[in-house]
PDB file of N, CA and C in Angstrom:
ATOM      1  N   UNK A   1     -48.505 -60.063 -35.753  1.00  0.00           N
ATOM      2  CA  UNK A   1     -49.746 -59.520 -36.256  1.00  0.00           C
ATOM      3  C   UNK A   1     -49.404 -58.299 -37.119  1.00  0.00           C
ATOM      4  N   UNK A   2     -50.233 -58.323 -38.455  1.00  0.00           N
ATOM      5  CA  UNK A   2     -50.127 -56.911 -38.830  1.00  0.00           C
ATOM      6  C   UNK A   2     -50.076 -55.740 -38.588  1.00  0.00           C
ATOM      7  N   UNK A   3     -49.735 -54.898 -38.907  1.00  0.00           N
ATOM      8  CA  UNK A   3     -49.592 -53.557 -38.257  1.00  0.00           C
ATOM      9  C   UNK A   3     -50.941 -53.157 -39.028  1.00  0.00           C
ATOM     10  N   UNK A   4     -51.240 -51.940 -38.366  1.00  0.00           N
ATOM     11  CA  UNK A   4     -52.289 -51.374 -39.789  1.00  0.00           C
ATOM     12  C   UNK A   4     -51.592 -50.477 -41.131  1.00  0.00           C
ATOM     13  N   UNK A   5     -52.491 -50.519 -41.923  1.00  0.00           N
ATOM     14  CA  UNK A   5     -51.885 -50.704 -43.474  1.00  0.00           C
ATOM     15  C   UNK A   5     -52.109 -49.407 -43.451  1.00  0.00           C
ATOM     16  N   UNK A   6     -50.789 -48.353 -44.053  1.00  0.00           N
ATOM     17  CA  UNK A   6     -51.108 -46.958 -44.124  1.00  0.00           C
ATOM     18  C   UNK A   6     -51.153 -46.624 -45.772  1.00  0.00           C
ATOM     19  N   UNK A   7     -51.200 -46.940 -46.340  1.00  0.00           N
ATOM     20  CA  UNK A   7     -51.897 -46.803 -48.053  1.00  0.00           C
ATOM     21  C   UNK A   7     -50.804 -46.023 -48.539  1.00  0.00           C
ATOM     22  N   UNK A   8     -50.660 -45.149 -49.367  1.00  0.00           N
ATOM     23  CA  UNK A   8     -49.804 -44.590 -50.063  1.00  0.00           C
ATOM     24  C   UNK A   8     -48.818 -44.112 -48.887  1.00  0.00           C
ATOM     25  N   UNK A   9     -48.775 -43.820 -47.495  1.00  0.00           N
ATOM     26  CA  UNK A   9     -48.009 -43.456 -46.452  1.00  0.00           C
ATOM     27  C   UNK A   9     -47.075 -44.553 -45.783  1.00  0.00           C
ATOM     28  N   UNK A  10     -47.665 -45.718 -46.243  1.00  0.00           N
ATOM     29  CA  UNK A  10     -47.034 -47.117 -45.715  1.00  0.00           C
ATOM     30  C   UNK A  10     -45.395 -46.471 -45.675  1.00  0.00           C
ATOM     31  N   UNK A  11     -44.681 -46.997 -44.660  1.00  0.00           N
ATOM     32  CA  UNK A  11     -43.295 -46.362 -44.763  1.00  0.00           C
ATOM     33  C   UNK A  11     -42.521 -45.360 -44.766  1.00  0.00           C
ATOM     34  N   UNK A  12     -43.135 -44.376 -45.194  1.00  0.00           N
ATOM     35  CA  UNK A  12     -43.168 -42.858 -44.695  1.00  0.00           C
ATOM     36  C   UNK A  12     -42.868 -42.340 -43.521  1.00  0.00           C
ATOM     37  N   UNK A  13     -42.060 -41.266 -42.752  1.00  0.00           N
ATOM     38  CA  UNK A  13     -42.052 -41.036 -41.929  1.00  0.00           C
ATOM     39  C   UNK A  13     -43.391 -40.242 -41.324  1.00  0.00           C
ATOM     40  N   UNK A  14     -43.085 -40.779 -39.685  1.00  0.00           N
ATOM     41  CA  UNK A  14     -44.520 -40.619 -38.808  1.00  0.00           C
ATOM     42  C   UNK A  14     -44.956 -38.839 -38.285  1.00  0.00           C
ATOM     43  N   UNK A  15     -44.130 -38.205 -39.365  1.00  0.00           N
ATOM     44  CA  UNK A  15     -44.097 -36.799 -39.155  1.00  0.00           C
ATOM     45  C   UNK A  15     -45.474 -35.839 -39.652  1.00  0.00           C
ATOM     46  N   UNK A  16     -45.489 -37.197 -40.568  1.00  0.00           N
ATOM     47  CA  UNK A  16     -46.691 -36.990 -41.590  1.00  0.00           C
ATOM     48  C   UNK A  16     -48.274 -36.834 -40.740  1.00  0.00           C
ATOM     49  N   UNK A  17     -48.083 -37.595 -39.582  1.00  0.00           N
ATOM     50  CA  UNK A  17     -49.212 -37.546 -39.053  1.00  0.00           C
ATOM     51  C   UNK A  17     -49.295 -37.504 -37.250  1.00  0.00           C
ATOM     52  N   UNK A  18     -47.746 -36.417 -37.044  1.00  0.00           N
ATOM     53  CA  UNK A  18     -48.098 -36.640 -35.734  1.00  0.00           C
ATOM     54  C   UNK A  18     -48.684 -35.640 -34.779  1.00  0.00           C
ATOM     55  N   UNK A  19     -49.137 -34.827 -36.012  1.00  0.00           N
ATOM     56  CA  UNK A  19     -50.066 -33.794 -34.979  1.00  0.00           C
ATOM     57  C   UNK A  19     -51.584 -34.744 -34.757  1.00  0.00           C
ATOM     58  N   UNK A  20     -52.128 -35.576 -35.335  1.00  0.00           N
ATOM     59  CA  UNK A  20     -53.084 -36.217 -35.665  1.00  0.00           C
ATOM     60  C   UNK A  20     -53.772 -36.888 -33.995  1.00  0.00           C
ATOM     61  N   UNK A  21     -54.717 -36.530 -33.266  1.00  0.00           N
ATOM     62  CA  UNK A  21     -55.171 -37.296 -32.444  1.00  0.00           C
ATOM     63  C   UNK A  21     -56.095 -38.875 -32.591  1.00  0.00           C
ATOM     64  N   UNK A  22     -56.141 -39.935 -31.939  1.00  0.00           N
ATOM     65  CA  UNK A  22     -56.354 -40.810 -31.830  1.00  0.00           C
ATOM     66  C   UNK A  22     -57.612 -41.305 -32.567  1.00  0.00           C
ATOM     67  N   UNK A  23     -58.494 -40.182 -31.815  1.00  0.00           N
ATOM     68  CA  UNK A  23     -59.521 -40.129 -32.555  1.00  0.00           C
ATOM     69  C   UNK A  23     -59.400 -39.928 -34.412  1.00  0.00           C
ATOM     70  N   UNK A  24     -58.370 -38.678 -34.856  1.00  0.00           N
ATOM     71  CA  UNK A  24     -58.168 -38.018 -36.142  1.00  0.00           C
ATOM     72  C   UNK A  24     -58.032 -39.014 -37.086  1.00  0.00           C
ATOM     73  N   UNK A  25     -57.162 -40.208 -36.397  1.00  0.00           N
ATOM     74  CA  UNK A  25     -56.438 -41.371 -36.948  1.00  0.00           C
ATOM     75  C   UNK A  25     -57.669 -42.205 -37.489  1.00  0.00           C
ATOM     76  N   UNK A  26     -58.689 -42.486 -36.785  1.00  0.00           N
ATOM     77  CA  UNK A  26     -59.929 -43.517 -37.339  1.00  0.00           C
ATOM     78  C   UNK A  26     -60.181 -43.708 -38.399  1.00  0.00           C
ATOM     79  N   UNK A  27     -59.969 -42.680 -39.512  1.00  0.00           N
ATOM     80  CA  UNK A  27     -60.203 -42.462 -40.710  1.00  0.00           C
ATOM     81  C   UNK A  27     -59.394 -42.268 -41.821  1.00  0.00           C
ATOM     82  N   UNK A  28     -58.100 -41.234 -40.839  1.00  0.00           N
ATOM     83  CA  UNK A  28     -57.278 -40.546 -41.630  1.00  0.00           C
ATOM     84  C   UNK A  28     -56.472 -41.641 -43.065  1.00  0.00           C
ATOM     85  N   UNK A  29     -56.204 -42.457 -42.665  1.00  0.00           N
ATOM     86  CA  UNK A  29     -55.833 -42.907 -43.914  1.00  0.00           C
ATOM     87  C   UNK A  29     -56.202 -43.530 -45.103  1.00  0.00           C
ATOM     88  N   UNK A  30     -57.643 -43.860 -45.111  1.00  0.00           N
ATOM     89  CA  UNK A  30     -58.569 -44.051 -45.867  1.00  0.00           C
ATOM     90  C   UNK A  30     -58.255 -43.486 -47.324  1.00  0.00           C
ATOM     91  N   UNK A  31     -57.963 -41.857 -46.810  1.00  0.00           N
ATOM     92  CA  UNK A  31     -57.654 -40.944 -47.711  1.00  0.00           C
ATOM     93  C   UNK A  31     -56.746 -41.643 -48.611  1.00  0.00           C
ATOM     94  N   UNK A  32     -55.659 -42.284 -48.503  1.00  0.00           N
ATOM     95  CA  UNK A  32     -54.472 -42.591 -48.958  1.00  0.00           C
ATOM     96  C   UNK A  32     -54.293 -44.179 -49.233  1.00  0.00           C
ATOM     97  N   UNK A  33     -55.576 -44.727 -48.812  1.00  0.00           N
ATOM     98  CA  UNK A  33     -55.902 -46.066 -49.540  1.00  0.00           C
ATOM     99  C   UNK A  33     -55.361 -46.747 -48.609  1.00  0.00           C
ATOM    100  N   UNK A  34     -55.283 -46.437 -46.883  1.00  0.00           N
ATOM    101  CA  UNK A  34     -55.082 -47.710 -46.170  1.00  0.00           C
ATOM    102  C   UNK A  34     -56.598 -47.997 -45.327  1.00  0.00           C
ATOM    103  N   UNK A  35     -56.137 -48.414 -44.143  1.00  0.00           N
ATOM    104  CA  UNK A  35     -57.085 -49.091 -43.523  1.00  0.00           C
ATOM    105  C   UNK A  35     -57.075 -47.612 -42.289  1.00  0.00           C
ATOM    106  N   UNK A  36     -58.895 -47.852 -41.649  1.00  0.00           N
ATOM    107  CA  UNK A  36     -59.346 -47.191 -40.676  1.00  0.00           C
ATOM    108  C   UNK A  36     -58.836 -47.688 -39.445  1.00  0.00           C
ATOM    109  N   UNK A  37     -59.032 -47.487 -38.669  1.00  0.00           N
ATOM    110  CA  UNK A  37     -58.152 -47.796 -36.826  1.00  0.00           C
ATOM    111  C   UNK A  37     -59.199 -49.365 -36.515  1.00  0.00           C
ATOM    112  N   UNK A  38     -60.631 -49.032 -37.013  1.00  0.00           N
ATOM    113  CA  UNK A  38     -61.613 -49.671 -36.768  1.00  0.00           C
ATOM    114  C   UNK A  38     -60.960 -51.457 -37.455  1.00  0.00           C
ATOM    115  N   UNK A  39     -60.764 -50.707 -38.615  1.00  0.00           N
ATOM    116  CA  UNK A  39     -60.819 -52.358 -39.530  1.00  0.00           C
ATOM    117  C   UNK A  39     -59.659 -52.904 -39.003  1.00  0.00           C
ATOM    118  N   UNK A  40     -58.302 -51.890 -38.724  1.00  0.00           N
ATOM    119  CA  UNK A  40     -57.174 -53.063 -37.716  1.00  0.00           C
ATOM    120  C   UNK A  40     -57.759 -53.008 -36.264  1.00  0.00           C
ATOM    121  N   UNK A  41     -58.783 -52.764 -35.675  1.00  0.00           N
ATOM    122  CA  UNK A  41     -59.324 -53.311 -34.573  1.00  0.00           C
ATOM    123  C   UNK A  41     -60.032 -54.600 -34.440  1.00  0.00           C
ATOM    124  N   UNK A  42     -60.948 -54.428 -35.652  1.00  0.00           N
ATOM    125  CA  UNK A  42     -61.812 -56.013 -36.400  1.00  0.00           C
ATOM    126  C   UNK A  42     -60.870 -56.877 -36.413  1.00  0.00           C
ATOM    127  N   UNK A  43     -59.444 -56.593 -37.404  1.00  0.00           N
ATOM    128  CA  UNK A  43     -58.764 -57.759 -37.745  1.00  0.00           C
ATOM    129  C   UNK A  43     -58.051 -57.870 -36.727  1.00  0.00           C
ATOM    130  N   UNK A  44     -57.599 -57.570 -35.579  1.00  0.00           N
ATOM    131  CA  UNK A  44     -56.599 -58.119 -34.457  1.00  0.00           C
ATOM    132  C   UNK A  44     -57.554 -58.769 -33.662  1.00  0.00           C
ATOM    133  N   UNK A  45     -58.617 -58.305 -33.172  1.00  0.00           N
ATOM    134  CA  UNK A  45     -59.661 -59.126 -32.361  1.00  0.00           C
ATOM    135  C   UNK A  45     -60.343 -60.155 -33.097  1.00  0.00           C
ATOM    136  N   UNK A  46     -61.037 -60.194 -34.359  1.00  0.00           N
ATOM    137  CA  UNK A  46     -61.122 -61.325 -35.055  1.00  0.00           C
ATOM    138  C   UNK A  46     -59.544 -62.233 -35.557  1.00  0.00           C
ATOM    139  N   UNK A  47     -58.874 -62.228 -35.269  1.00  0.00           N
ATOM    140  CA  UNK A  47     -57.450 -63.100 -35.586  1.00  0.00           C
ATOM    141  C   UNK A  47     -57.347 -63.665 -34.380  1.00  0.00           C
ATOM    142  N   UNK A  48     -56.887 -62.951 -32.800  1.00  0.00           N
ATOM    143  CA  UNK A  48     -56.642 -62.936 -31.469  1.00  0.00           C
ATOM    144  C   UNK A  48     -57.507 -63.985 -30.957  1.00  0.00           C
ATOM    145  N   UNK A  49     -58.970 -63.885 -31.544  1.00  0.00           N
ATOM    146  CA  UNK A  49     -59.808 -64.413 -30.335  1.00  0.00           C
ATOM    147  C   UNK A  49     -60.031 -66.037 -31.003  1.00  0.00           C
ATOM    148  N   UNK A  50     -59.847 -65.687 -32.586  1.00  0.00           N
ATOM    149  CA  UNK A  50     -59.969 -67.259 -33.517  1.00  0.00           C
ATOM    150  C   UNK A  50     -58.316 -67.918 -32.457  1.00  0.00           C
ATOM    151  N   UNK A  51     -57.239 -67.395 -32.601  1.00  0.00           N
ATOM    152  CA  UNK A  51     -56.391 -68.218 -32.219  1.00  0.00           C
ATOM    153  C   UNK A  51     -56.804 -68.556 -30.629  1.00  0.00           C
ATOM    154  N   UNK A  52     -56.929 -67.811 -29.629  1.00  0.00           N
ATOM    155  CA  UNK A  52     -57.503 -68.532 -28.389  1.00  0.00           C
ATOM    156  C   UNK A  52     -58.476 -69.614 -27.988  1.00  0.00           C
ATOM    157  N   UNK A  53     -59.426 -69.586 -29.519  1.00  0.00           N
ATOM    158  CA  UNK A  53     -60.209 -70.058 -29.484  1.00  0.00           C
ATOM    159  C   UNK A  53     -60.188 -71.968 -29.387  1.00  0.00           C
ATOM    160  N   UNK A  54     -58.475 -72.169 -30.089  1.00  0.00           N
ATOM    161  CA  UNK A  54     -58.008 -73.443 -30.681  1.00  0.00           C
ATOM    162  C   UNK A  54     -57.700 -73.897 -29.502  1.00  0.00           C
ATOM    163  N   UNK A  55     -57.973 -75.533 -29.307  1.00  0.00           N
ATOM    164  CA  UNK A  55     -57.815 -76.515 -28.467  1.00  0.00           C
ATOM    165  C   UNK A  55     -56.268 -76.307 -28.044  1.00  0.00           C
ATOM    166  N   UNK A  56     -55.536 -76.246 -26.852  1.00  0.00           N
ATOM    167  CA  UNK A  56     -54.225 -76.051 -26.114  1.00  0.00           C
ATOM    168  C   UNK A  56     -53.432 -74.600 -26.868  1.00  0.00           C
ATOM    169  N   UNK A  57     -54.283 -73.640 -26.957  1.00  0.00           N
ATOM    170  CA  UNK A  57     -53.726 -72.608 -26.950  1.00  0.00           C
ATOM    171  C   UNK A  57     -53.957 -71.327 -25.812  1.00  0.00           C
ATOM    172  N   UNK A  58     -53.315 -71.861 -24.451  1.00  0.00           N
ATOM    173  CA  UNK A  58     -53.921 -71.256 -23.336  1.00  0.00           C
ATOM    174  C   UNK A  58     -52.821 -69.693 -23.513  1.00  0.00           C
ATOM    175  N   UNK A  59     -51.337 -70.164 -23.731  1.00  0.00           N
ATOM    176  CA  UNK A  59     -50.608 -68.970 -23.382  1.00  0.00           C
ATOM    177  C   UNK A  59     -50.199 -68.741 -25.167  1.00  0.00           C
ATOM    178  N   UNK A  60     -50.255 -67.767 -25.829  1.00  0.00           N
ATOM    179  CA  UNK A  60     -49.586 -67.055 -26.866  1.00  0.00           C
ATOM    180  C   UNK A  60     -48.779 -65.756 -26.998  1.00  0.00           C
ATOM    181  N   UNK A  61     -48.140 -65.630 -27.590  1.00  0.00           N
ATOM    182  CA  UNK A  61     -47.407 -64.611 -28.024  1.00  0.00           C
ATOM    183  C   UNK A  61     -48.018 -64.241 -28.909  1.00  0.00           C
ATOM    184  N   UNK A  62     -48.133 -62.712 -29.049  1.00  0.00           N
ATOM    185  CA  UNK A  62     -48.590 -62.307 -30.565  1.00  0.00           C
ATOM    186  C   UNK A  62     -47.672 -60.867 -30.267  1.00  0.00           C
ATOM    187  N   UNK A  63     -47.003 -60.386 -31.290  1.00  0.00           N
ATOM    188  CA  UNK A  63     -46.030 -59.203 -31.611  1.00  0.00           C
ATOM    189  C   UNK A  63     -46.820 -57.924 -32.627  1.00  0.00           C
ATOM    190  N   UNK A  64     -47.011 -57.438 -32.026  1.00  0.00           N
ATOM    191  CA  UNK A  64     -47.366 -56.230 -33.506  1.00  0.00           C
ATOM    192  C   UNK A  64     -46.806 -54.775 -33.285  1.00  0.00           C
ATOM    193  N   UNK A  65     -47.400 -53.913 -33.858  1.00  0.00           N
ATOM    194  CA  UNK A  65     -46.470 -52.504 -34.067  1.00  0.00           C
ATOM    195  C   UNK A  65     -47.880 -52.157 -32.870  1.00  0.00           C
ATOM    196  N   UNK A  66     -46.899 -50.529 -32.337  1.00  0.00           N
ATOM    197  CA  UNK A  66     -47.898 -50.082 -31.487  1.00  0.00           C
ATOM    198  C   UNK A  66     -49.352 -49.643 -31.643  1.00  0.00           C
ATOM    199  N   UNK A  67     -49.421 -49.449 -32.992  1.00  0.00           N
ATOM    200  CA  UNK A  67     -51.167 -48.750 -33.238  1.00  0.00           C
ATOM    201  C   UNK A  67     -51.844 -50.168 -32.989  1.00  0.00           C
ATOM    202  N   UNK A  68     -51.700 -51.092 -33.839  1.00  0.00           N
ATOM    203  CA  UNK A  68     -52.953 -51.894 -33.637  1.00  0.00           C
ATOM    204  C   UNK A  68     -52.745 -51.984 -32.556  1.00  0.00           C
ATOM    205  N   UNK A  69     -51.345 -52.607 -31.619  1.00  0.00           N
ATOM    206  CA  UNK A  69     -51.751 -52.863 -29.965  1.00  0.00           C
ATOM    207  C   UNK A  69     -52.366 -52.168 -29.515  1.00  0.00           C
ATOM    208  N   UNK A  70     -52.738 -50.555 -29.664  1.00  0.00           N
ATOM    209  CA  UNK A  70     -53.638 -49.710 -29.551  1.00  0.00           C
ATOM    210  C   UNK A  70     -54.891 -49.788 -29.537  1.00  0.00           C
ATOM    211  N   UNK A  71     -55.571 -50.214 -30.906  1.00  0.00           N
ATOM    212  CA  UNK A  71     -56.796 -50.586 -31.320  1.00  0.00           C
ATOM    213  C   UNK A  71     -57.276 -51.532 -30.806  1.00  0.00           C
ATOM    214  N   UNK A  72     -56.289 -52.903 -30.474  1.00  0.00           N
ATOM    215  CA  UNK A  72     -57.047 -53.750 -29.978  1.00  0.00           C
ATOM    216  C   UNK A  72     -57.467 -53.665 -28.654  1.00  0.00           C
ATOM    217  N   UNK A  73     -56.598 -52.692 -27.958  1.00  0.00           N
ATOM    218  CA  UNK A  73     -56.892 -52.104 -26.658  1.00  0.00           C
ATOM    219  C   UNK A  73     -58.073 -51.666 -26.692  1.00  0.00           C
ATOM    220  N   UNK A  74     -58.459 -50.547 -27.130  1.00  0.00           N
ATOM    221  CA  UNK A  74     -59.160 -49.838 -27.712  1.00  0.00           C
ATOM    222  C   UNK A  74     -60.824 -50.598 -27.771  1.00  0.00           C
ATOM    223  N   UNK A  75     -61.008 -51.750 -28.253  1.00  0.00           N
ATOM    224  CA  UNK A  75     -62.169 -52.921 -28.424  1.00  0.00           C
ATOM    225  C   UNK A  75     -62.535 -52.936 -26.653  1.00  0.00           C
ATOM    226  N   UNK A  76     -61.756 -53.208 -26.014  1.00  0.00           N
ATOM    227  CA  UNK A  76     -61.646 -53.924 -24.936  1.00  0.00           C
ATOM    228  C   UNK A  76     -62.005 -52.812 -23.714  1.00  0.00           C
ATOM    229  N   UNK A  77     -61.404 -51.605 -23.626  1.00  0.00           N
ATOM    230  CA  UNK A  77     -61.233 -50.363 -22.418  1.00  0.00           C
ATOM    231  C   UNK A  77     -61.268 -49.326 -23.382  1.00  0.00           C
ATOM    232  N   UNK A  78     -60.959 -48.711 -22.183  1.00  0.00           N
ATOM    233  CA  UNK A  78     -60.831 -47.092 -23.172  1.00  0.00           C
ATOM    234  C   UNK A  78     -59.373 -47.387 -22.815  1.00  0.00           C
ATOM    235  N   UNK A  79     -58.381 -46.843 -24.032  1.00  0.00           N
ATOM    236  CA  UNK A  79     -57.086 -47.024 -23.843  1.00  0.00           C
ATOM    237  C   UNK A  79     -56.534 -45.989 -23.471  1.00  0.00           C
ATOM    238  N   UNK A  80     -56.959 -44.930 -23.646  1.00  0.00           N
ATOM    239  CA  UNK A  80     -55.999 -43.739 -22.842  1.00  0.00           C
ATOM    240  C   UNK A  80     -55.292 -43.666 -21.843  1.00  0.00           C
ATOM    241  N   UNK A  81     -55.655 -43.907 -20.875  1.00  0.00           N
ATOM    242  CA  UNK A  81     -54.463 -44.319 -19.601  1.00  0.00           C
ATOM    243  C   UNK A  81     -53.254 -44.796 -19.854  1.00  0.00           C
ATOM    244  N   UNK A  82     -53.700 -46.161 -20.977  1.00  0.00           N
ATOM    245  CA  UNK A  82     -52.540 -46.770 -20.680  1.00  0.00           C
ATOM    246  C   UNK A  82     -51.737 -45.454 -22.302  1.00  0.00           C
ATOM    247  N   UNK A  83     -52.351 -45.071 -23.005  1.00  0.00           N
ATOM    248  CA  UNK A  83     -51.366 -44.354 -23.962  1.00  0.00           C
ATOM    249  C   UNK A  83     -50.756 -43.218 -22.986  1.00  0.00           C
ATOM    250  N   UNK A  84     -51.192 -42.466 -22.660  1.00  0.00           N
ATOM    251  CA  UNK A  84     -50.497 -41.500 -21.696  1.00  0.00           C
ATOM    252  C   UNK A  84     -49.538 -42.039 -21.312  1.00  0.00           C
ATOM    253  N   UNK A  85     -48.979 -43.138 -20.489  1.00  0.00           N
ATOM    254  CA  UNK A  85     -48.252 -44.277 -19.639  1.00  0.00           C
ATOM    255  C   UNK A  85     -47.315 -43.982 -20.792  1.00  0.00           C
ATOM    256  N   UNK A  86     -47.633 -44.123 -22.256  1.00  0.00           N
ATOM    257  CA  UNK A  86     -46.825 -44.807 -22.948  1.00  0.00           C
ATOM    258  C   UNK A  86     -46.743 -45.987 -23.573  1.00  0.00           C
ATOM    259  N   UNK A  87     -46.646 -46.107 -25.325  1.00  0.00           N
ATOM    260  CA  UNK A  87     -46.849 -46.876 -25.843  1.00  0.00           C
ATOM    261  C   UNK A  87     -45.244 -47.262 -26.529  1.00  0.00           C
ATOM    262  N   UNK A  88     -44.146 -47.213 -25.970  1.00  0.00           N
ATOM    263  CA  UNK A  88     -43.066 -47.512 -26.468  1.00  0.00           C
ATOM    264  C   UNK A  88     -42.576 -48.893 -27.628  1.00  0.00           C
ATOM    265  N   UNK A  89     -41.604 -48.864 -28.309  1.00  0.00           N
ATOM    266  CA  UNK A  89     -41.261 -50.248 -28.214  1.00  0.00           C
ATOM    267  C   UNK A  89     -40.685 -51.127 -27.620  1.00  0.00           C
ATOM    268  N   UNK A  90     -40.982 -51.999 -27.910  1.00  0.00           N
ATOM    269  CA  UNK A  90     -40.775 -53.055 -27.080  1.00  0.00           C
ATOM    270  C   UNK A  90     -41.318 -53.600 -25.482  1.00  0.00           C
ATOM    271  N   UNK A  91     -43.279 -52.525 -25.655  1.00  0.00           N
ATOM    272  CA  UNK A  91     -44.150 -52.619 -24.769  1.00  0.00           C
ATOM    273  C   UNK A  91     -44.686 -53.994 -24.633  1.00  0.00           C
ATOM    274  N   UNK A  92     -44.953 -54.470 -23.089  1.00  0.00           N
ATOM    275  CA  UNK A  92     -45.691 -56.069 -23.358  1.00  0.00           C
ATOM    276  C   UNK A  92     -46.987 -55.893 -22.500  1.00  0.00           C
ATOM    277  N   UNK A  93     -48.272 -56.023 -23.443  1.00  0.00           N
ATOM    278  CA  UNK A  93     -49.355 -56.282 -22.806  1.00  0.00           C
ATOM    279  C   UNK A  93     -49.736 -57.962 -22.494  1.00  0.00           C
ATOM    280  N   UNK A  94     -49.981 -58.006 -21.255  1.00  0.00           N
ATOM    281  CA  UNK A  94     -50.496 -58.945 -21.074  1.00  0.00           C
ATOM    282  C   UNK A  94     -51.772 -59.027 -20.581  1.00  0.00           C
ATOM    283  N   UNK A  95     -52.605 -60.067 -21.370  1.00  0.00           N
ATOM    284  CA  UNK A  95     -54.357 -60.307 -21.539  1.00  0.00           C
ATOM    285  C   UNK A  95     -54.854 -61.523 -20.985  1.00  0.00           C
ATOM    286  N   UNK A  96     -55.313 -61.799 -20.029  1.00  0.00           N
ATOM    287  CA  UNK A  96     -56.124 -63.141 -19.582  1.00  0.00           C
ATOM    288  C   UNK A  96     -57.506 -62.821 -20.528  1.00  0.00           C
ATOM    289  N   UNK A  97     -57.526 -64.083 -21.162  1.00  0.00           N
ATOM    290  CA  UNK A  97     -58.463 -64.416 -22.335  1.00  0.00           C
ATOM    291  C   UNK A  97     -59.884 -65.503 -21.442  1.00  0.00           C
ATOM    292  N   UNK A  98     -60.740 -65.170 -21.700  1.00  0.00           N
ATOM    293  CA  UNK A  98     -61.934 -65.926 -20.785  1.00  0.00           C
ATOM    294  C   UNK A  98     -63.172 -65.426 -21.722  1.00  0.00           C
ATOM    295  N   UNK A  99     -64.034 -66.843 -21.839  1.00  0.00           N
ATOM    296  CA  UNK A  99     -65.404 -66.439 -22.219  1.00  0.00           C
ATOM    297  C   UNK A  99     -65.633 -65.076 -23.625  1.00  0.00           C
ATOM    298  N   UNK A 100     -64.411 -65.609 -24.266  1.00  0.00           N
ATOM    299  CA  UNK A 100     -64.648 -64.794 -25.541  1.00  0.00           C
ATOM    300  C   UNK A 100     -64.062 -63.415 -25.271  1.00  0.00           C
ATOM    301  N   UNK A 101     -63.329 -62.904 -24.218  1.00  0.00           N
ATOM    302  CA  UNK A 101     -63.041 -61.516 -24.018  1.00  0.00           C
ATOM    303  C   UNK A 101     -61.856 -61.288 -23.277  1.00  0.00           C
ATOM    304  N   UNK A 102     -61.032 -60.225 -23.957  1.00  0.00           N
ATOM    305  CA  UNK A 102     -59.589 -60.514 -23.581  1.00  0.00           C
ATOM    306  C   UNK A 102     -59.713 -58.721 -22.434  1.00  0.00           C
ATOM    307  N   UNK A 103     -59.026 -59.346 -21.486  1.00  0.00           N
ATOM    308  CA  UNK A 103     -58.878 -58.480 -19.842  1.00  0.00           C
ATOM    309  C   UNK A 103     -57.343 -57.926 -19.940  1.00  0.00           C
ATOM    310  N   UNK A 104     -57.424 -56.746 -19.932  1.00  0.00           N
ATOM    311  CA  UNK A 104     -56.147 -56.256 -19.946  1.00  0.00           C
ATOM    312  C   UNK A 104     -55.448 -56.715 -18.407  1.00  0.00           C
ATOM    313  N   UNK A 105     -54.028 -57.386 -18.279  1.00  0.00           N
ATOM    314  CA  UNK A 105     -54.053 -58.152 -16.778  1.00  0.00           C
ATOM    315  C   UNK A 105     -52.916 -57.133 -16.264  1.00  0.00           C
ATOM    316  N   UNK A 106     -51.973 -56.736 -17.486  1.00  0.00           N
ATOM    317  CA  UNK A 106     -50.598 -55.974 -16.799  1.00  0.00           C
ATOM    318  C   UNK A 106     -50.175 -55.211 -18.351  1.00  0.00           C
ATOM    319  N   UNK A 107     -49.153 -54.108 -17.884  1.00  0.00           N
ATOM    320  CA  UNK A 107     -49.005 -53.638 -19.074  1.00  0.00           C
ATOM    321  C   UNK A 107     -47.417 -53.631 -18.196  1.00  0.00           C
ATOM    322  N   UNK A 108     -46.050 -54.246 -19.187  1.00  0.00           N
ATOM    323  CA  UNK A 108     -44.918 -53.828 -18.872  1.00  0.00           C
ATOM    324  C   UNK A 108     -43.943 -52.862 -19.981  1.00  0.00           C
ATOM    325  N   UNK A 109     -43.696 -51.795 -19.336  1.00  0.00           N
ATOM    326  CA  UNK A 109     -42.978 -51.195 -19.990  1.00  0.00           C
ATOM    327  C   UNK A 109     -41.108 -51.020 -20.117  1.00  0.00           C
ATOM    328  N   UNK A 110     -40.584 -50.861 -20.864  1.00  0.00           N
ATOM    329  CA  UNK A 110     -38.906 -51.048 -20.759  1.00  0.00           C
ATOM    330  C   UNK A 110     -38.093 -49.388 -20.114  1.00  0.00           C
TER     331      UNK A 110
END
């Protein structure tokens, strides 16, 4: 899955914005011609829930960078807990998908 699109910052080091709180982020790059936290929240949950949606797609993999795994959290709970915990790489959320709505089931960390 895409990461979210940071506009003229795409690639840049994350120094650029790491005083920035979660909330700060919703918008912040707009400025710079990427995407809001919101619109990679739309597009991971509208992508996520179309693919669950398909006939024998009970178990999937989907890989992305930590913000959207964030955001899409984010749709679902309040994610803070689990950011405090830690959003490392090579974090694996796992989601039981039911009735259109994905359940955060386990979060494993390395």
């Amino acid at each position: 899955m895409k990461e979210q699109f940071y506009g003229e910052l795409e690639g840049e080091s994350e120094r650029l914005n790491h005083h920035l709180t979660p909330k700060e982020c919703e918008t912040f790059y707009l400025q710079y011609g990427g995407e809001s936290s919101n619109e990679t929240k739309d597009r991971m949950v509208r992508t996520l829930t179309k693919i669950m949606e398909r006939d024998g797609y009970e178990n999937v993999l989907a890989v992305s960078h930590s913000g959207s795994c964030f955001n899409f959290l984010r749709h679902w709970q309040d994610p803070m807990e689990e950011l405090k915990k830690g959003f490392g790489n090579c974090t694996i959320f796992v989601y039981d998908y039911e009735d259109g709505r994905f359940t955060l089931n386990e979060v494993v960390r390395p």
